[in-house]
C-alpha atoms as a PDB file:
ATOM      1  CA  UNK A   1       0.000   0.000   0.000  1.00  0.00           C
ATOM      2  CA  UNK A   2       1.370   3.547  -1.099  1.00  0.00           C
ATOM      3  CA  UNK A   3       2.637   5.590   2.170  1.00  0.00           C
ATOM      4  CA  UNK A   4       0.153   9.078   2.287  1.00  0.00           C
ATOM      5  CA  UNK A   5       2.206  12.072   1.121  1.00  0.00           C
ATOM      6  CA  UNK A   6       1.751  14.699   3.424  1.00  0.00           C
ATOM      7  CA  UNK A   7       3.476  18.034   0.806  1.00  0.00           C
ATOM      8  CA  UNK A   8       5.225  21.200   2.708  1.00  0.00           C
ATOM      9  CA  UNK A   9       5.142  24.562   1.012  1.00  0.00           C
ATOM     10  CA  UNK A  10       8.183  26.917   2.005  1.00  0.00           C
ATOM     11  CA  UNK A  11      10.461  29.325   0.593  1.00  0.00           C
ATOM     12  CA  UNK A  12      14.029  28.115  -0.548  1.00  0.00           C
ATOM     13  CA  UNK A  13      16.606  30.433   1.565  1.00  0.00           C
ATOM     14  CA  UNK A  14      18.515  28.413   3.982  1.00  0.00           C
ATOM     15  CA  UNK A  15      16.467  29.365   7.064  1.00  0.00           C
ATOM     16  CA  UNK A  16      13.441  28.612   5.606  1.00  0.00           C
ATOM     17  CA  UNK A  17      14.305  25.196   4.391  1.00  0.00           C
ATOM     18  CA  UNK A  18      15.878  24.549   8.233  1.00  0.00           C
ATOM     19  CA  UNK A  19      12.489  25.594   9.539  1.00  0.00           C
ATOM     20  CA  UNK A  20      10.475  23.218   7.132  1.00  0.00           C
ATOM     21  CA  UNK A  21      12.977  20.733   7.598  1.00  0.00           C
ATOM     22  CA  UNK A  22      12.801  20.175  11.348  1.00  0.00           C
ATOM     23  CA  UNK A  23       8.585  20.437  11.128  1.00  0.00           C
ATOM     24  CA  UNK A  24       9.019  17.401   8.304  1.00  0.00           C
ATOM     25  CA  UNK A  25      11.605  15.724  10.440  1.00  0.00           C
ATOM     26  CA  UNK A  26       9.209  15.846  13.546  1.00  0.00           C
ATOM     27  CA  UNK A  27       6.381  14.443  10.945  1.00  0.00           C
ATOM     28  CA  UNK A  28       8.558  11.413  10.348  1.00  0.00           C
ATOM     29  CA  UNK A  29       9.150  10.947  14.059  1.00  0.00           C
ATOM     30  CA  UNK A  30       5.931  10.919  14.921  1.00  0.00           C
ATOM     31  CA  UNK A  31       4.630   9.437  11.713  1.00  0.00           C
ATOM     32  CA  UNK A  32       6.794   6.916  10.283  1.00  0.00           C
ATOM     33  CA  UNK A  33       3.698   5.380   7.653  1.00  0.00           C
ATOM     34  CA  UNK A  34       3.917   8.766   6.063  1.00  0.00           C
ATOM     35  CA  UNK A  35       6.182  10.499   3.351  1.00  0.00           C
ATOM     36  CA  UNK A  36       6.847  14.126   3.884  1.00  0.00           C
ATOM     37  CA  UNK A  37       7.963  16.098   0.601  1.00  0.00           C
ATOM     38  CA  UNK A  38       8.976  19.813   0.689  1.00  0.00           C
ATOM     39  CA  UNK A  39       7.797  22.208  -2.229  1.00  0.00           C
ATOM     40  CA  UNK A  40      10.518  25.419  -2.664  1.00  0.00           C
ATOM     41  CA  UNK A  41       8.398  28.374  -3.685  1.00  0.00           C
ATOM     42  CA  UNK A  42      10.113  31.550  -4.397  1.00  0.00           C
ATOM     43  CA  UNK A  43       7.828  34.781  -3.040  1.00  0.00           C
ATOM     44  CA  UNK A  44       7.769  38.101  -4.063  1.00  0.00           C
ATOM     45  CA  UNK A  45      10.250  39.105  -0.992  1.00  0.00           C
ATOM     46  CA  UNK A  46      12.571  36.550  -2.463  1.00  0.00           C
ATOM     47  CA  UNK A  47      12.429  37.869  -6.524  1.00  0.00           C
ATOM     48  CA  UNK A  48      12.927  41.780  -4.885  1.00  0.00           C
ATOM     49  CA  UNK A  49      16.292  42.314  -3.289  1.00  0.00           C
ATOM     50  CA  UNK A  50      17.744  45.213  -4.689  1.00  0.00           C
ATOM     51  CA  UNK A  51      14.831  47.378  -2.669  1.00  0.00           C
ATOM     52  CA  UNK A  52      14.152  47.795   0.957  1.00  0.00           C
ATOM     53  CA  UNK A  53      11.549  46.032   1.692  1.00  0.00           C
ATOM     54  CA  UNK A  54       9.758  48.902   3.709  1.00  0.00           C
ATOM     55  CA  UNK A  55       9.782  50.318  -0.217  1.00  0.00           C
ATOM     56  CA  UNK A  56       8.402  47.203  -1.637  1.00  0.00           C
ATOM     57  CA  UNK A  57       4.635  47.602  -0.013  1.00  0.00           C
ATOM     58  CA  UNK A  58       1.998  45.107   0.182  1.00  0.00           C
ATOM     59  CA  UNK A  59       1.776  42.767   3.238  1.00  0.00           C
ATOM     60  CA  UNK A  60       2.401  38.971   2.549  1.00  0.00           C
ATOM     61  CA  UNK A  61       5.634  39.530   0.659  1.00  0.00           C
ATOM     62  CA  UNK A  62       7.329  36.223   1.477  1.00  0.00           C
ATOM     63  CA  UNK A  63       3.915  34.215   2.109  1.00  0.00           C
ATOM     64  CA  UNK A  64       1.676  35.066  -0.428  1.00  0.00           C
ATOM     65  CA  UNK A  65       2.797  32.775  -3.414  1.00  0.00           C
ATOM     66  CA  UNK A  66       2.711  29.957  -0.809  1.00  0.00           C
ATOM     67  CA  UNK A  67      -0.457  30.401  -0.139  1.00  0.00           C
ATOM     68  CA  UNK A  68      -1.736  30.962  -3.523  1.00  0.00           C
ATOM     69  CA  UNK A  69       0.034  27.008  -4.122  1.00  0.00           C
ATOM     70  CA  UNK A  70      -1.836  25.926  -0.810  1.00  0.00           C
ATOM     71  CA  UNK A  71      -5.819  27.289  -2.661  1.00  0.00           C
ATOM     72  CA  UNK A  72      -4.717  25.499  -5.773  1.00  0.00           C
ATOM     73  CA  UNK A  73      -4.190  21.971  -3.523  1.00  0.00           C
ATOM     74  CA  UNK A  74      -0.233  21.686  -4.353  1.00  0.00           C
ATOM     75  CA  UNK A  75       0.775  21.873  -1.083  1.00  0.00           C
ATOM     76  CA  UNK A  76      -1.177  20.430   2.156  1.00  0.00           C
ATOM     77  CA  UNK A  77       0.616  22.897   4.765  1.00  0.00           C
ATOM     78  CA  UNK A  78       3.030  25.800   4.798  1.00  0.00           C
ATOM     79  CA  UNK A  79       6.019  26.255   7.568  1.00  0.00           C
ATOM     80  CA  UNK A  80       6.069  30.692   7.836  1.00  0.00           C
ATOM     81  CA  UNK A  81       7.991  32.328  10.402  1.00  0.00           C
ATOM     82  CA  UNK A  82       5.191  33.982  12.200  1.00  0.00           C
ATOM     83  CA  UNK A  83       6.834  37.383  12.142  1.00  0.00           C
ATOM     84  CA  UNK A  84       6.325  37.038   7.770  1.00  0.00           C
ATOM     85  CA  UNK A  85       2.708  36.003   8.519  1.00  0.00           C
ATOM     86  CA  UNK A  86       0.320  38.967   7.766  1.00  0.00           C
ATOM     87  CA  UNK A  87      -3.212  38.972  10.082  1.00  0.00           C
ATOM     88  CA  UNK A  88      -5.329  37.969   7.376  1.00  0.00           C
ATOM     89  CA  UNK A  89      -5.535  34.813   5.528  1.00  0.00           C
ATOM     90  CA  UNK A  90      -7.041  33.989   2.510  1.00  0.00           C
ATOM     91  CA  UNK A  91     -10.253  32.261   2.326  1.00  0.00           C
ATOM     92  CA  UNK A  92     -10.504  29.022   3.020  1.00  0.00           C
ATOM     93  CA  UNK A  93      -6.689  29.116   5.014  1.00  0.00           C
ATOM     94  CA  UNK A  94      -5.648  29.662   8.686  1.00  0.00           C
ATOM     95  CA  UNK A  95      -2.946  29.405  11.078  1.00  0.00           C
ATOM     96  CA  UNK A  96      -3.349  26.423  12.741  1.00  0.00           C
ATOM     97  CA  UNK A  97      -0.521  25.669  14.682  1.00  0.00           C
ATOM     98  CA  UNK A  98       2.635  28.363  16.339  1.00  0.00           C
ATOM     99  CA  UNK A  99       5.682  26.537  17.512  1.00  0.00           C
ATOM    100  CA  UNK A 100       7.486  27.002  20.542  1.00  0.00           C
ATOM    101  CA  UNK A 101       9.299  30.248  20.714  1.00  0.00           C
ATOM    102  CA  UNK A 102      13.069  30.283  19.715  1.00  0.00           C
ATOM    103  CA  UNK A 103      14.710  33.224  21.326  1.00  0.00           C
ATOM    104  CA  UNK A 104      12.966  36.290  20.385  1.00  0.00           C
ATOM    105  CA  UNK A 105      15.362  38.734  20.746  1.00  0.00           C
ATOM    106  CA  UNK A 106      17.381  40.842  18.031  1.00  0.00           C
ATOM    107  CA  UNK A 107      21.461  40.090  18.345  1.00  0.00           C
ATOM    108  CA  UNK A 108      24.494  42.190  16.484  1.00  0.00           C
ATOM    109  CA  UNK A 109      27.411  41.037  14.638  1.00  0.00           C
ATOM    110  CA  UNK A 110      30.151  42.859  15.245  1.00  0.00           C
ATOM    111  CA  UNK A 111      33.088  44.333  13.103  1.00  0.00           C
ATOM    112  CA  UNK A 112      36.077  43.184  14.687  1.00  0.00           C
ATOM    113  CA  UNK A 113      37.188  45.092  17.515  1.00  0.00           C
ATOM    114  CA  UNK A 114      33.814  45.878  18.511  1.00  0.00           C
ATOM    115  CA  UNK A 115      32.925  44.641  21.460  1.00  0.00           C
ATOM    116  CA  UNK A 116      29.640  45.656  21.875  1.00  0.00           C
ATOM    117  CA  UNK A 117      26.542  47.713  20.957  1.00  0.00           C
ATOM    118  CA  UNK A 118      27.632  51.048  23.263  1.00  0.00           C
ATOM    119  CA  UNK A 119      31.436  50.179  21.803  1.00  0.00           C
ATOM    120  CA  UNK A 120      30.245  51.523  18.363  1.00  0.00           C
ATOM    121  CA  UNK A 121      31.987  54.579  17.273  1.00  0.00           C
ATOM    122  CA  UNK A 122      30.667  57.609  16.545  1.00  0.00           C
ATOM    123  CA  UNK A 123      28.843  57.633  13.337  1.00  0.00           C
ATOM    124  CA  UNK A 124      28.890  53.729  12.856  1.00  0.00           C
ATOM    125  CA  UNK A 125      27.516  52.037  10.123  1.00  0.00           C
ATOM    126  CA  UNK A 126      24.310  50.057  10.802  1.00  0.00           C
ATOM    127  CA  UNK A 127      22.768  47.392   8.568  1.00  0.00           C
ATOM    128  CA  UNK A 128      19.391  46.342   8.469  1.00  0.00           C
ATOM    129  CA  UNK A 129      16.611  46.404   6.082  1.00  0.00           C
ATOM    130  CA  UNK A 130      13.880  46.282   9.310  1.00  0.00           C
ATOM    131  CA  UNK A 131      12.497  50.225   9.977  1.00  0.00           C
ATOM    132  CA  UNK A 132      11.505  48.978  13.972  1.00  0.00           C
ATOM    133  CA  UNK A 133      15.149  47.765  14.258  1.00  0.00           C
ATOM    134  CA  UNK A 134      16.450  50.989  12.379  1.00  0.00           C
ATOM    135  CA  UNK A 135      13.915  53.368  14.951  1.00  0.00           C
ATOM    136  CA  UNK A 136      15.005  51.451  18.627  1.00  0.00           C
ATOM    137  CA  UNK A 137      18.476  51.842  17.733  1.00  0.00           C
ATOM    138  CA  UNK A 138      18.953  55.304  16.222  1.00  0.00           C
ATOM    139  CA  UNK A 139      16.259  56.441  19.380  1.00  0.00           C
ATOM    140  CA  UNK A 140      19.353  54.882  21.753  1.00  0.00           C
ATOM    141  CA  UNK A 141      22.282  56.602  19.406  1.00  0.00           C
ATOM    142  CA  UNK A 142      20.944  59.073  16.893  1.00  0.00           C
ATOM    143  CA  UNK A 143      24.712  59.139  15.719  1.00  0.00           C
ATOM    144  CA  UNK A 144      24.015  55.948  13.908  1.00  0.00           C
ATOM    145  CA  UNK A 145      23.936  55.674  10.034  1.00  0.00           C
ATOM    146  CA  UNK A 146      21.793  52.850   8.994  1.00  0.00           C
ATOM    147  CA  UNK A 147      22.105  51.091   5.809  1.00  0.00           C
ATOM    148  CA  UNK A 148      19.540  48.854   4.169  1.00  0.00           C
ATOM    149  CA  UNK A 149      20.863  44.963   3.528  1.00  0.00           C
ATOM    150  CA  UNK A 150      18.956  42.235   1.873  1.00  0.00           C
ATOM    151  CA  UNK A 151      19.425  38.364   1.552  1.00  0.00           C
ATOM    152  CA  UNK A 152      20.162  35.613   3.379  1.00  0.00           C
ATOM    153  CA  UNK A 153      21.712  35.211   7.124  1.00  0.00           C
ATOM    154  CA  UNK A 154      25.193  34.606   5.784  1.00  0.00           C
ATOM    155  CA  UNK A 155      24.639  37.147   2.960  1.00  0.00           C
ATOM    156  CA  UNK A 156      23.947  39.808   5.429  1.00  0.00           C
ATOM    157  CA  UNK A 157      26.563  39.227   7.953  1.00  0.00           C
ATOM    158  CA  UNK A 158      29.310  38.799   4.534  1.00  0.00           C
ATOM    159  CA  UNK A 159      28.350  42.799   4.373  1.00  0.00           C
ATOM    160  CA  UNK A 160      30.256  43.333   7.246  1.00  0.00           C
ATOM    161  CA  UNK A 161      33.148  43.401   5.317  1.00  0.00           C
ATOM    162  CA  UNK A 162      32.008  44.230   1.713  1.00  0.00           C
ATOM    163  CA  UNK A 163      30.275  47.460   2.912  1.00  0.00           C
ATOM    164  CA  UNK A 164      32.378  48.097   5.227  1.00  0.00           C
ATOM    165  CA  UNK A 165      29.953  48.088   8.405  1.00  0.00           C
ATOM    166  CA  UNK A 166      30.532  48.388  12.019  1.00  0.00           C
ATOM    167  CA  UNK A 167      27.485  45.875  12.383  1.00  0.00           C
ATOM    168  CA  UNK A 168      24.690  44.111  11.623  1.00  0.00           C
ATOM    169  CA  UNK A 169      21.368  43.113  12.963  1.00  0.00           C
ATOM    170  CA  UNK A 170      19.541  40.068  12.696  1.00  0.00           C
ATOM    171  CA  UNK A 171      17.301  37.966  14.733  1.00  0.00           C
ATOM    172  CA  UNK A 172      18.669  35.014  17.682  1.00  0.00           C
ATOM    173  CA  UNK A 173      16.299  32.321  16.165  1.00  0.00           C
ATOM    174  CA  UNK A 174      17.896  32.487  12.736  1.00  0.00           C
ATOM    175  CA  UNK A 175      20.973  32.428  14.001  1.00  0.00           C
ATOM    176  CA  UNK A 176      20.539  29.661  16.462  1.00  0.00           C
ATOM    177  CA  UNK A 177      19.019  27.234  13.576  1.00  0.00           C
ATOM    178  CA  UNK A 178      21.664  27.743  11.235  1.00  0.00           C
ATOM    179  CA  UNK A 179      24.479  27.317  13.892  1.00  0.00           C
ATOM    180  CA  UNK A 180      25.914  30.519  13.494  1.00  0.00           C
ATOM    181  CA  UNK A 181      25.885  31.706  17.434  1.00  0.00           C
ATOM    182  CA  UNK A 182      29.402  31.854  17.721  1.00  0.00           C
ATOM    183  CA  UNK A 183      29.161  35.002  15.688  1.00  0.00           C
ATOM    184  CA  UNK A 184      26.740  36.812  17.960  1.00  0.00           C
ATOM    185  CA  UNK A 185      28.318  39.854  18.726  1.00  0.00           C
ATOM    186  CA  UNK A 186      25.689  41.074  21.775  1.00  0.00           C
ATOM    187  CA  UNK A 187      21.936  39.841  22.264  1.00  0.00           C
ATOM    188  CA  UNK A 188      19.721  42.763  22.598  1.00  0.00           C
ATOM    189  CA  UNK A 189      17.303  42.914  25.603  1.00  0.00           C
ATOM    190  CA  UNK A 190      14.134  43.698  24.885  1.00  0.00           C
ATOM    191  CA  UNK A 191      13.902  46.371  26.863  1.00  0.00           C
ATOM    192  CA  UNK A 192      16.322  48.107  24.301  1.00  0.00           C
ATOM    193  CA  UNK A 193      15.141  46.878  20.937  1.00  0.00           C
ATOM    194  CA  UNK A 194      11.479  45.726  21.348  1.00  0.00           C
ATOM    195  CA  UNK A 195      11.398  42.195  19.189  1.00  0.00           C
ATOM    196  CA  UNK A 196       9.321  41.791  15.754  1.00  0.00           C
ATOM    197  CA  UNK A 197       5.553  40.821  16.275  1.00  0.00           C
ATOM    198  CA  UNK A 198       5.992  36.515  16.103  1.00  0.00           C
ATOM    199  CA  UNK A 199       9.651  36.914  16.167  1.00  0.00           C
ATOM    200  CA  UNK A 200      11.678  33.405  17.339  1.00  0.00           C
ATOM    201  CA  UNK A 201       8.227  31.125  16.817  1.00  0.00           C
ATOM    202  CA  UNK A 202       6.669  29.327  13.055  1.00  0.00           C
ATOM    203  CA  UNK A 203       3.476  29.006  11.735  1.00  0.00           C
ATOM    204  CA  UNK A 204       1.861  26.143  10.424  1.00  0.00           C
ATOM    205  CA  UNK A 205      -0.840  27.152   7.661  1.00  0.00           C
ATOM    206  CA  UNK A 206      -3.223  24.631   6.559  1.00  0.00           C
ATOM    207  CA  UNK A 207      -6.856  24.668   4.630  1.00  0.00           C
ATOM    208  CA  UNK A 208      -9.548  24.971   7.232  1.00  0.00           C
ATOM    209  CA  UNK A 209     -12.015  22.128   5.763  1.00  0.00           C
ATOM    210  CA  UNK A 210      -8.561  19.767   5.476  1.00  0.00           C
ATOM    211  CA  UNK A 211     -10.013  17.574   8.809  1.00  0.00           C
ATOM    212  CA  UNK A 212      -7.255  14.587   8.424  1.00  0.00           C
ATOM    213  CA  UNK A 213      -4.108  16.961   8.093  1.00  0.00           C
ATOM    214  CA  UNK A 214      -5.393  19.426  10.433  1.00  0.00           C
ATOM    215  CA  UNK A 215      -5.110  16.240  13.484  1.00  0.00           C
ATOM    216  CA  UNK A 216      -2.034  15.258  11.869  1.00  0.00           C
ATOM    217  CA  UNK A 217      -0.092  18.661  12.272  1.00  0.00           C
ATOM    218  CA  UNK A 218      -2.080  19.917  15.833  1.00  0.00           C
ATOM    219  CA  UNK A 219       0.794  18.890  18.668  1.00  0.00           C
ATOM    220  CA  UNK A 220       3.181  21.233  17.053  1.00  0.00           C
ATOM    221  CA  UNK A 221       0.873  23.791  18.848  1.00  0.00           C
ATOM    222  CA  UNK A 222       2.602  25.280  22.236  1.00  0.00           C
ATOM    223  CA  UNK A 223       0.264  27.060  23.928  1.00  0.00           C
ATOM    224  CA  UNK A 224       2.135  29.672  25.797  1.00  0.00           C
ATOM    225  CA  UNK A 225       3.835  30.915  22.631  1.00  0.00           C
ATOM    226  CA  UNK A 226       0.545  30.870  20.541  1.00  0.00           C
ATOM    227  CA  UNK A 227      -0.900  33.058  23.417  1.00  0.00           C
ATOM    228  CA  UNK A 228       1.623  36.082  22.934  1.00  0.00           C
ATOM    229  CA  UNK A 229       1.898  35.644  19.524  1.00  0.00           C
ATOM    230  CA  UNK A 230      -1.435  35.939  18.941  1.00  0.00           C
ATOM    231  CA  UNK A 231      -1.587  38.928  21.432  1.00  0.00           C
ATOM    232  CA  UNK A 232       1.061  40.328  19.660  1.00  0.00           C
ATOM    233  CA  UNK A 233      -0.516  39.964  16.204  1.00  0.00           C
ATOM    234  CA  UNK A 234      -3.566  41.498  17.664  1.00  0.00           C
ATOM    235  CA  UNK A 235      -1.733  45.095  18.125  1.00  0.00           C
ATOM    236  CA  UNK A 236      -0.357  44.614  14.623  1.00  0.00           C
ATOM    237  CA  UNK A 237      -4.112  43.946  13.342  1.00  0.00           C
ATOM    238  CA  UNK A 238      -5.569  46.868  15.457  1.00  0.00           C
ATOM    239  CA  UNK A 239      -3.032  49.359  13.908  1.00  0.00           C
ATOM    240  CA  UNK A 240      -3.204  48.309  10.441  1.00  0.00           C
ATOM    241  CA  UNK A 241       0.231  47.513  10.013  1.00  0.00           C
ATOM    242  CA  UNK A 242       2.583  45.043   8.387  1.00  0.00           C
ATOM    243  CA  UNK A 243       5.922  43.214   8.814  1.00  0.00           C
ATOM    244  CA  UNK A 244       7.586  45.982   7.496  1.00  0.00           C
ATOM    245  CA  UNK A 245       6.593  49.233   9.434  1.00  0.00           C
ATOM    246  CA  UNK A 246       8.208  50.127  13.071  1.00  0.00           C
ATOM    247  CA  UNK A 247       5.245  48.351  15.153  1.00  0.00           C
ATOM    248  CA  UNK A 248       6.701  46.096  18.137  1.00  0.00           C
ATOM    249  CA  UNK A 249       4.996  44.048  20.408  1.00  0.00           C
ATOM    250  CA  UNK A 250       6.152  41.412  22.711  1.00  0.00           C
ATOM    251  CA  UNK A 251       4.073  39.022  24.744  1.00  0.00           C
ATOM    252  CA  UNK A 252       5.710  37.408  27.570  1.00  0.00           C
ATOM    253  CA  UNK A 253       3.670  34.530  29.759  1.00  0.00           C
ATOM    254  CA  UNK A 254       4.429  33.560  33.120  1.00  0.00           C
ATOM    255  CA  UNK A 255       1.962  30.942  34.476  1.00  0.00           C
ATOM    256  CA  UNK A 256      -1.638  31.739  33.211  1.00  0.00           C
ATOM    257  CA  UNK A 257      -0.724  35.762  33.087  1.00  0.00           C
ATOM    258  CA  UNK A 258       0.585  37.307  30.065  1.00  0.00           C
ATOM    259  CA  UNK A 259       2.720  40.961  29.654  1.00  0.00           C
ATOM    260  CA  UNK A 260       2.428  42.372  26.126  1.00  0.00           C
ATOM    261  CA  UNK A 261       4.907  46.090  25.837  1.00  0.00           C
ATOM    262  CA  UNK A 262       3.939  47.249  22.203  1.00  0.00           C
ATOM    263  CA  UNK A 263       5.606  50.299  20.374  1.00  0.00           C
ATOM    264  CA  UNK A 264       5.136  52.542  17.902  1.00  0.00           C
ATOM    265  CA  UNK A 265       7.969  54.507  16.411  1.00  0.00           C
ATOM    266  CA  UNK A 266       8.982  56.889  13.386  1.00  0.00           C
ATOM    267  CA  UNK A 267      11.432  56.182  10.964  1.00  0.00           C
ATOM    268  CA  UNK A 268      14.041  58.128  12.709  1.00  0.00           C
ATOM    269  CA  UNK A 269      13.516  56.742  16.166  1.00  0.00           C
ATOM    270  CA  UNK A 270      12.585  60.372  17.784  1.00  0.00           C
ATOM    271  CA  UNK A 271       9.057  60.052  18.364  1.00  0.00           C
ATOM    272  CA  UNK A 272       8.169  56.321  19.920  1.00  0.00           C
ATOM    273  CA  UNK A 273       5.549  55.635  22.304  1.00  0.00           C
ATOM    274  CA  UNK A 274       5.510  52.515  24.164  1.00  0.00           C
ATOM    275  CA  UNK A 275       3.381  50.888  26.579  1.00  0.00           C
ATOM    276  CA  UNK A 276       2.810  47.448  28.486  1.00  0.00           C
ATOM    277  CA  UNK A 277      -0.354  45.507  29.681  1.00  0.00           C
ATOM    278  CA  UNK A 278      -0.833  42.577  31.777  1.00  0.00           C
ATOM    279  CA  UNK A 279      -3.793  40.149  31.487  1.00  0.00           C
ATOM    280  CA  UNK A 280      -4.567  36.499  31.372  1.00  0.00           C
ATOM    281  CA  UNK A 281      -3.726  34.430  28.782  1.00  0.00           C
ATOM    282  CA  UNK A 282      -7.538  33.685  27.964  1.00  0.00           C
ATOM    283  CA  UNK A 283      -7.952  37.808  27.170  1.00  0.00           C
ATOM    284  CA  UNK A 284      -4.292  37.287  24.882  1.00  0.00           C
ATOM    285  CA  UNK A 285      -6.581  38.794  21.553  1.00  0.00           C
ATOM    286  CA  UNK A 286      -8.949  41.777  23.870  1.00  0.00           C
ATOM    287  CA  UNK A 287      -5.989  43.096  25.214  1.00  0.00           C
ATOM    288  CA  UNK A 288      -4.125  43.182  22.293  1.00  0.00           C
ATOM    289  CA  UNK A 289      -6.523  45.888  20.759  1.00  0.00           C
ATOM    290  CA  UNK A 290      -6.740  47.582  24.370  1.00  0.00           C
ATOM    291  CA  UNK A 291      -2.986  47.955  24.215  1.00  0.00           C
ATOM    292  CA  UNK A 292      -3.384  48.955  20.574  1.00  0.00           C
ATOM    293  CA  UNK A 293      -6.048  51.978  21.426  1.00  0.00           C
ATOM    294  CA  UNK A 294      -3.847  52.615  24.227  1.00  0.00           C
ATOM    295  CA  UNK A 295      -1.161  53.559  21.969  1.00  0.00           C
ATOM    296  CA  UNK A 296      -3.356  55.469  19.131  1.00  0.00           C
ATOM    297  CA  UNK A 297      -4.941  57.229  22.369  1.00  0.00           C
ATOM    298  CA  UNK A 298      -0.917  58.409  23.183  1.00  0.00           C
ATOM    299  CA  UNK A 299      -0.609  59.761  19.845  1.00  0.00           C
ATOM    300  CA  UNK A 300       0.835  56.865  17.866  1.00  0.00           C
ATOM    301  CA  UNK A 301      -2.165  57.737  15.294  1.00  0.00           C
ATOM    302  CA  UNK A 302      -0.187  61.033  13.394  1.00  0.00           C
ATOM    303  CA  UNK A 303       3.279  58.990  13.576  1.00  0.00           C
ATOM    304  CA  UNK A 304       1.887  55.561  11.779  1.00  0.00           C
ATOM    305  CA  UNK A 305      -0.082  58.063   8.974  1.00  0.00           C
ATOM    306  CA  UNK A 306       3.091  59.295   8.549  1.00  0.00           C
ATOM    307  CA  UNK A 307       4.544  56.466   7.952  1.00  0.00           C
ATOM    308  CA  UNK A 308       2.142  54.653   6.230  1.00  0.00           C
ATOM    309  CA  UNK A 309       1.839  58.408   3.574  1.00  0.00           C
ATOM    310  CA  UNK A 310      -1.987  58.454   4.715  1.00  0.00           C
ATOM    311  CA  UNK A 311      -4.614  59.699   7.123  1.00  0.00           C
ATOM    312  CA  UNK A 312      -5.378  55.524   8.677  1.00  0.00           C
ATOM    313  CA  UNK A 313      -5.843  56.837  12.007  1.00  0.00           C
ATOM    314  CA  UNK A 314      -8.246  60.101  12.546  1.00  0.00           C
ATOM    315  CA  UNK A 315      -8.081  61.830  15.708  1.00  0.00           C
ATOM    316  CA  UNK A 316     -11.520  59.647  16.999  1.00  0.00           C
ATOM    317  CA  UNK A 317      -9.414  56.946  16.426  1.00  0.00           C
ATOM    318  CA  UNK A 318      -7.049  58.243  19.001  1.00  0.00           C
ATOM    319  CA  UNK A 319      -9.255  58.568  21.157  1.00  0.00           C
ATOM    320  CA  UNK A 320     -10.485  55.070  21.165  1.00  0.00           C
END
């Protein structure tokens, strides 16, 4: 009797293929009657890389395609990293399961002979294509000359030396997964440089109606991480924003009780308002938006329609 084929959609850098890798290789543990098969689909965030991606527009830029193969029944799930995922789905998709958190937190590599973040000199050169990474850390050293970078992991920290930088920032998980922590320069506390919304944990995607793969794929779900994630992706919702604009939030659970700081920030770091909320983990999605309004009511409103080149938020919506 033929094994069942049970077909992974994912995109083809080296990250993304670890990620979909170790969800297959869990499959296989857990399933040994069934064959799991990866499908490499290249997304518009992959095809673009000679624009920052805050330039690019749209939301979905590196999951879009996937799903697109998941509605035409090529694929039977998709690994994301959640902080790719947009808050809406297409119909007839959802996120069914979010992984266990990797270590959320942003990390520099270092030019040699920099010790550490504060050891920067004067004017240092900065690279990162992420506008809430580019906003924490020119809010902490306005000094700082940032410099957008695409590609992969390795690509990025190779510009180190081709652009002559004094460092670059990327995120723990990624570097943790491809084994490249021996080149962390300094991990960056949240409390300095708030983490991207889903940052550290994966999505699984799946059709809704798809009853026998749904059961198959539902113990990747950890509940504590799919709590603040989902809090988190509740503030992104409620301010209308995508991967790519300087929104933070971070949910952190302890127990049954959840602390989600969000932030809003322009481009150049000088205006940023920031605020935390405690709840418990059952309220994860209500206090999301009640963070959210919190911010808009603390004037995040004029900052993100400046960003965003349009009046999203009216003044009754800071008031909300």
């Amino acid at each position: 009797m033929a094994k069942q084929i049970l077909r992974i959609g994912t995109r083809a850098s080296a990250l993304a293929l670890w990620q979909a890798n170790w969800v297959k290789d869990e499959l296989e543990k857990r399933y040994p009657e069934i064959e799991v098969t990866l499908t490499k689909i290249k997304t518009k965030g992959d095809k673009i890389l000679d624009v920052p991606l805050a330039m690019v527009g749209g939301k979905g830029l590196f999951v879009k395609e996937i799903q697109e193969a998941m509605l035409r029944n090529e694929i039977d799930i998709a690994v994301h990293s959640m902080k790719d995922v947009p808050t809406f789905f297409p119909e007839g998709t959802g996120l069914r399961c979010i992984t266990e958190r990797e270590d959320p937190r942003d990390i520099i590599v270092l030019k040699k002979g920099c010790k550490s973040f504060n050891d920067i000199p004067q004017g240092g050169r900065i690279g990162t294509s992420s506008l809430r990474r580019k906003a924490q850390l020119l809010s902490l050293r306005p000094d700082l000359k940032m410099l957008d970078i695409r590609g992969n992991v390795q690509t990025r920290i190779g510009k180190l030396v081709e652009d002559n930088l004094d460092a670059v920032v990327l995120a723990a998980a990624g570097m943790h997964r491809l084994g490249y922590t021996d080149q962390i320069g300094e991990y960056l506390d949240p409390r300095v440089c708030l983490p991207a919304i889903g940052q550290g944990a994966l999505g699984i995607e799946s059709r809704l109606t798809d009853d026998k793969t749904n059961a198959l794929i539902d113990f990747f779900n950890h509940p504590e991480t799919a709590a603040a994630v989902i809090a988190e992706r509740s503030v992104l919702s409620t301010l209308e924003g995508g991967c790519q604009v300087p929104i933070a939030a971070f949910g952190k659970v302890n127990g049954d009780q959840l602390e989600l700081t969000a932030l809003v920030s322009s481009c150049d770091g000088q205006q940023m308002i920031k605020q935390s909320m405690s709840c418990h983990i059952s309220d994860a999605v209500a206090t999301g938006v009640a963070l959210a309004r919190q911010l808009l009511a603390k004037g995040a409103g004029p900052i993100l329609n400046e960003v965003y080149g349009c009046e999203t938020f009216n003044n009754e919506d800071d008031k909300a």
